[in-house]
C-alpha atoms as a PDB file:
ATOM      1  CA  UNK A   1      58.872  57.057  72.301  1.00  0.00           C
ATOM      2  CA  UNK A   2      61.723  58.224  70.317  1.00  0.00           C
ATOM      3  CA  UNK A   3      60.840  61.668  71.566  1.00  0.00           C
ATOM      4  CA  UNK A   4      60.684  60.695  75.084  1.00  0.00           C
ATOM      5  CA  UNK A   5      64.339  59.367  74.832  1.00  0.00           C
ATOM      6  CA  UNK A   6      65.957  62.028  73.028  1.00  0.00           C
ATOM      7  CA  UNK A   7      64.023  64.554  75.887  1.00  0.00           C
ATOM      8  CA  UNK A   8      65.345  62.313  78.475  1.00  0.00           C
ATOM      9  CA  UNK A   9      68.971  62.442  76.872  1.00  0.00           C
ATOM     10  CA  UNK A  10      68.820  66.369  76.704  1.00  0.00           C
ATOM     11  CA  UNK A  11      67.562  67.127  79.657  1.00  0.00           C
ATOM     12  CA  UNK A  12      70.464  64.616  81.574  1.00  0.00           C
ATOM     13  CA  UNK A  13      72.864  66.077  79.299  1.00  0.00           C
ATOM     14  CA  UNK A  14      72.009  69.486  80.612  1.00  0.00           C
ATOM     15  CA  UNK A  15      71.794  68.663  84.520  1.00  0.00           C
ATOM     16  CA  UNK A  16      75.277  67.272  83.778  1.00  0.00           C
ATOM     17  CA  UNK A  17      76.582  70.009  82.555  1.00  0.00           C
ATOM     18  CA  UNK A  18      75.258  72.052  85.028  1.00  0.00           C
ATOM     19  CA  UNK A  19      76.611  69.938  88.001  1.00  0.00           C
ATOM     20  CA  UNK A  20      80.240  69.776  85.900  1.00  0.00           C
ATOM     21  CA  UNK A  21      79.723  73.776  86.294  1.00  0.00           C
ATOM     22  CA  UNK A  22      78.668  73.893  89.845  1.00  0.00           C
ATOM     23  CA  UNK A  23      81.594  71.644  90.600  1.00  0.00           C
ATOM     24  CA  UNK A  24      84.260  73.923  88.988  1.00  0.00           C
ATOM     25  CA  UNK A  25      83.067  76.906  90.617  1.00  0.00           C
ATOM     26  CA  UNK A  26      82.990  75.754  94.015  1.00  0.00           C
ATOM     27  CA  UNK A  27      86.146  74.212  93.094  1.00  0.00           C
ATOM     28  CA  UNK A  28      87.113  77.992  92.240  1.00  0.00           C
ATOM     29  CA  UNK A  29      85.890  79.648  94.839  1.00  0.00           C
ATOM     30  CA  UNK A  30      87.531  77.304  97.134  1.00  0.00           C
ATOM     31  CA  UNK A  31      90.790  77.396  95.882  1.00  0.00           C
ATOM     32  CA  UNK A  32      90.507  81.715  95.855  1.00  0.00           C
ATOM     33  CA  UNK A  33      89.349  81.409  99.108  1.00  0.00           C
ATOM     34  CA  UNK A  34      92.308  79.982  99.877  1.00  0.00           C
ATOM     35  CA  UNK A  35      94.489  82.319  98.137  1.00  0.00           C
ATOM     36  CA  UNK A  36      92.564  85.025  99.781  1.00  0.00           C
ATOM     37  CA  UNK A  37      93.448  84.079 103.757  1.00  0.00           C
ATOM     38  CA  UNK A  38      97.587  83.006 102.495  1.00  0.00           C
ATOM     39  CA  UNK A  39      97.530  86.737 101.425  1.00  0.00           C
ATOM     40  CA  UNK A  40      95.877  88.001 104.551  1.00  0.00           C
ATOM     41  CA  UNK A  41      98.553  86.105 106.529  1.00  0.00           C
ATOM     42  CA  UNK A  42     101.594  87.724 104.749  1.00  0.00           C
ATOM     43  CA  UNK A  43     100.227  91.324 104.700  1.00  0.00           C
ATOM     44  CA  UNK A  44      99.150  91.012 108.451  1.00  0.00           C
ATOM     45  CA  UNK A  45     103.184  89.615 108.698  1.00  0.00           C
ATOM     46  CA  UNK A  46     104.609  92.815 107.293  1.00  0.00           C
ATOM     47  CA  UNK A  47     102.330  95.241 109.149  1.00  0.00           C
ATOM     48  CA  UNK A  48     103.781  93.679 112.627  1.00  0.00           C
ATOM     49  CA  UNK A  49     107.332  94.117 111.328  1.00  0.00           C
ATOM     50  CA  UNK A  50     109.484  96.738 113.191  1.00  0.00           C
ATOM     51  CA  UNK A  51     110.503  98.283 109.275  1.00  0.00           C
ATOM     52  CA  UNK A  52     108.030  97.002 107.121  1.00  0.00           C
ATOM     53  CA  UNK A  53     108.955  97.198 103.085  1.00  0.00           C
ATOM     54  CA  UNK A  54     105.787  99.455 102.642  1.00  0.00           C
ATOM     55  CA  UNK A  55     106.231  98.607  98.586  1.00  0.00           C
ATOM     56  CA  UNK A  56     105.799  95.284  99.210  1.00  0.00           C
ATOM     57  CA  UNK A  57     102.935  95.980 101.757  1.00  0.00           C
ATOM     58  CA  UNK A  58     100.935  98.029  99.249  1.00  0.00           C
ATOM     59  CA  UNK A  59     101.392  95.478  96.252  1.00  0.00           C
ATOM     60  CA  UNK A  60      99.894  92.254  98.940  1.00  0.00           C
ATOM     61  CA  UNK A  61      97.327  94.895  99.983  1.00  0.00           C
ATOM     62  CA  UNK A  62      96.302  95.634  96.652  1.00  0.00           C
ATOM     63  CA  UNK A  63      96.297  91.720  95.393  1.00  0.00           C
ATOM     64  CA  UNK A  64      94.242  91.014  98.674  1.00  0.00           C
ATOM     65  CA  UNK A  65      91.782  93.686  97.421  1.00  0.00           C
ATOM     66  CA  UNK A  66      92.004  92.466  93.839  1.00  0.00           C
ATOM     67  CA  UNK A  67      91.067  88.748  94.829  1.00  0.00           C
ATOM     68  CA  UNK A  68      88.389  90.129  97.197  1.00  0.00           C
ATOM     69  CA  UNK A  69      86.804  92.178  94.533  1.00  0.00           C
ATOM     70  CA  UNK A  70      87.180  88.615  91.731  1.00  0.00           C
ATOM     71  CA  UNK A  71      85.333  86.105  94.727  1.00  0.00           C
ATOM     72  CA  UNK A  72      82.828  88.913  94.995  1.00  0.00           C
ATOM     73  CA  UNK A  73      82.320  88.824  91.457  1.00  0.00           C
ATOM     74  CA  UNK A  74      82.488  84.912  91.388  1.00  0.00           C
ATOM     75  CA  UNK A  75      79.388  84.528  94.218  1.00  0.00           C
ATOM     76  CA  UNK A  76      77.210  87.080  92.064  1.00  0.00           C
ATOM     77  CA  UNK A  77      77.372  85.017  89.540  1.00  0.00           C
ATOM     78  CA  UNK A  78      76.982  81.806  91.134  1.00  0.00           C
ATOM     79  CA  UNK A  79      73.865  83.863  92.834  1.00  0.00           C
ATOM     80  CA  UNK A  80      72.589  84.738  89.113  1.00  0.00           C
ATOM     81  CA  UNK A  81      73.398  81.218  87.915  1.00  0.00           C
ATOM     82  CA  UNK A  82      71.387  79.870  90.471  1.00  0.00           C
ATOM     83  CA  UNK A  83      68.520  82.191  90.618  1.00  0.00           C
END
């Protein structure tokens, strides 16, 4: 019986953990996906402008591209996680 318990507790303790995990990460992947589209907004801004400060274009381009490249990195691992 005592067995049956302690199994019971580890096995809880684990699916908690897990759904604690699952929660953060969408929680992160939300919040980057967020991030993400503000950045999209601001670089597709400067590329209307008549002068854009091409500087400051290439440093939001290259943040977009960073953040791109960590939410890709964040969904394979949710994928692998999961599988």
């Amino acid at each position: 019986m005592a067995l049956a318990v302690t199994n019971t507790t580890s096995a809880f303790n684990i699916f908690t953990n897990y759904t604690h995990n699952m929660n953060n990460m969408k929680e992160s992947m939300s919040r980057l996906s967020g991030e993400t589209t503000t950045i999209n907004d601001v670089v597709s801004r400067f590329g209307t402008m008549e002068s854009p400060d091409f500087s400051t274009f290439t440093a939001l381009s290259q943040i977009r591209h960073s953040m791109v490249s960590k939410a890709n990195q964040l969904q394979s691992s949710t994928i692998q996680l999961l599988g």
